[in-house]
Protein backbone atom coordinates (compact mmCIF):
# COMPACT_ATOMS: atom_id res chain seq x y z
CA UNK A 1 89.36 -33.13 33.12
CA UNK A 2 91.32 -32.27 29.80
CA UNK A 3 91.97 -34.56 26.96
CA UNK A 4 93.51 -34.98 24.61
CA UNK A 5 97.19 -33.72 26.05
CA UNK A 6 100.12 -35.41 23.99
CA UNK A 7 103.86 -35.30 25.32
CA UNK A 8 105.34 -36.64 21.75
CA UNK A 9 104.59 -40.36 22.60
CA UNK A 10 101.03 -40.69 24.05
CA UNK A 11 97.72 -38.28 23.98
CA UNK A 12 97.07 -38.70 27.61
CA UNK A 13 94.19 -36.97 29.87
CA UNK A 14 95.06 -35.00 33.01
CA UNK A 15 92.29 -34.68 35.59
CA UNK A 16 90.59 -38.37 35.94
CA UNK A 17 92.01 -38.22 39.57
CA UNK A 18 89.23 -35.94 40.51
CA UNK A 19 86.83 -38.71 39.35
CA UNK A 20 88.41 -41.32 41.52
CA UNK A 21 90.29 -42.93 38.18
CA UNK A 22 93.33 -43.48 36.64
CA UNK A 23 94.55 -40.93 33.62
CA UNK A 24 94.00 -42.19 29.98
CA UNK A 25 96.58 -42.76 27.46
CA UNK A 26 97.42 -44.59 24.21
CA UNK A 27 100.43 -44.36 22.23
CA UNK A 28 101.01 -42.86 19.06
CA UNK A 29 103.13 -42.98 15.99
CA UNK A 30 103.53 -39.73 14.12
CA UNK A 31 101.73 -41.10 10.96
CA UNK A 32 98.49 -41.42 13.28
CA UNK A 33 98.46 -37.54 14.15
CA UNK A 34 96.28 -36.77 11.03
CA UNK A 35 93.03 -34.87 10.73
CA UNK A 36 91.17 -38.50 10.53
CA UNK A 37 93.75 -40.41 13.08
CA UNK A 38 93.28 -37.90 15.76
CA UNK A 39 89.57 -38.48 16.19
CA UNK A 40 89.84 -42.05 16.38
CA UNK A 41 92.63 -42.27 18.55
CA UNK A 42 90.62 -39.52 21.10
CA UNK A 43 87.68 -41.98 20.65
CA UNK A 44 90.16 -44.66 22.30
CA UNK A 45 91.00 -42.89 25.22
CA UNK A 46 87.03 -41.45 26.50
CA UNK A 47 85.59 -45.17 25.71
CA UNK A 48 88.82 -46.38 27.64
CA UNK A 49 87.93 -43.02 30.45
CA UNK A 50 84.27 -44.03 30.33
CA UNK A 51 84.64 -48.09 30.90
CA UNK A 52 87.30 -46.67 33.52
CA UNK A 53 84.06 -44.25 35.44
CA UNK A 54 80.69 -46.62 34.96
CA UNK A 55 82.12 -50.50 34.70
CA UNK A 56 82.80 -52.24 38.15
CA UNK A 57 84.92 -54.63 36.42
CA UNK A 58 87.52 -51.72 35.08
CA UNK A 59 88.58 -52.12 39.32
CA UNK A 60 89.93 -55.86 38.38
CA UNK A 61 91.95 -54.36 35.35
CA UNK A 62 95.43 -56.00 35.75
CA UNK A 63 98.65 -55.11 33.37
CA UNK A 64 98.65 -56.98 30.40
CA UNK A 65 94.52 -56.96 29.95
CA UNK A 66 93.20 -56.58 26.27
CA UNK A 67 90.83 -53.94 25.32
CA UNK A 68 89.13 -53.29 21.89
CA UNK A 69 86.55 -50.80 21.14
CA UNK A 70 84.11 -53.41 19.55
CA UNK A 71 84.30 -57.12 19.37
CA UNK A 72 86.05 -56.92 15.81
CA UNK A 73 88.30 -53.84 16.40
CA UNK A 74 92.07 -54.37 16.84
CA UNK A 75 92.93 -55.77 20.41
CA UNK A 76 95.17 -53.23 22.40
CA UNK A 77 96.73 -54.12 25.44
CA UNK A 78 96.88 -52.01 28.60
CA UNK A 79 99.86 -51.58 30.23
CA UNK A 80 99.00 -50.08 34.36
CA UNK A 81 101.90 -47.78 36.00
CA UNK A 82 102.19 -44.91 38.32
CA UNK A 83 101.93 -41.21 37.61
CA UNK A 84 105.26 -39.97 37.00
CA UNK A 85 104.38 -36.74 34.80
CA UNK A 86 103.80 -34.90 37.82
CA UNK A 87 105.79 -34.58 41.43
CA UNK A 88 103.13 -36.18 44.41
CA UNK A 89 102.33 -32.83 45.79
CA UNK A 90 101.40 -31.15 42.26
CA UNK A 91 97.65 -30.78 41.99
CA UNK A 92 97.73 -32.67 38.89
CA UNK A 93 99.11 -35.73 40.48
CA UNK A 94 96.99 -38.50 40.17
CA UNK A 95 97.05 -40.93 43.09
CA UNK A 96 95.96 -43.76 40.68
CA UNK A 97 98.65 -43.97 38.33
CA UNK A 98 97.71 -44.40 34.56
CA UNK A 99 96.00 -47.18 32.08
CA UNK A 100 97.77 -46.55 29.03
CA UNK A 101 96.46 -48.49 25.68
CA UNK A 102 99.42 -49.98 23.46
CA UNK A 103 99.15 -49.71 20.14
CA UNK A 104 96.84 -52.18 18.38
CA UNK A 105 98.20 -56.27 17.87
């Protein structure tokens, strides 16, 4: 898996299809892509990759669900959708679409 990838709009993770999960993202405003923003925002995406590999209940994720990183932290919503980065017979396809994590509300 590789992480973090970012297209301009999101850091996103290629690879999580080989783990039987969806690929990782969160959006990102330029202001965030600083020496101390970076780290946090990569922190967002393996805790989001991690709930996604070892929590049963990351199967019932639906569009719209909330996520925060502690019970205090901002509250990001994900937003579910298919993998469109890549064509369906590109090895890094992934069959499972993507959970991406809006910015913080």
């Amino acid at each position: 898996m590789k992480r973090p990838i970012y297209d301009g709009e999101v850091l996103y993770s290629c690879g999580m299809h080989l783990l039987g999960a969806p690929e990782v993202e969160i959006e990102v405003d330029e202001e965030q892509l600083t020496e101390d923003g970076v780290p946090d925002l990569v922190a967002h995406l393996d805790a989001l990759a991690i709930y996604l590999l070892t929590d049963p209940r990351a199967q019932e994720i639906e569009d719209g669900a909330g996520f925060r990183m502690t019970e205090d932290a901002p509250r990001h919503v994900l937003r579910t959708g298919p993998c469109t980065r890549y064509d369906e017979d590109d090895l890094f396809f992934n069959p499972y679409g993507h959970i991406r994590l809006t910015s913080p509300q």
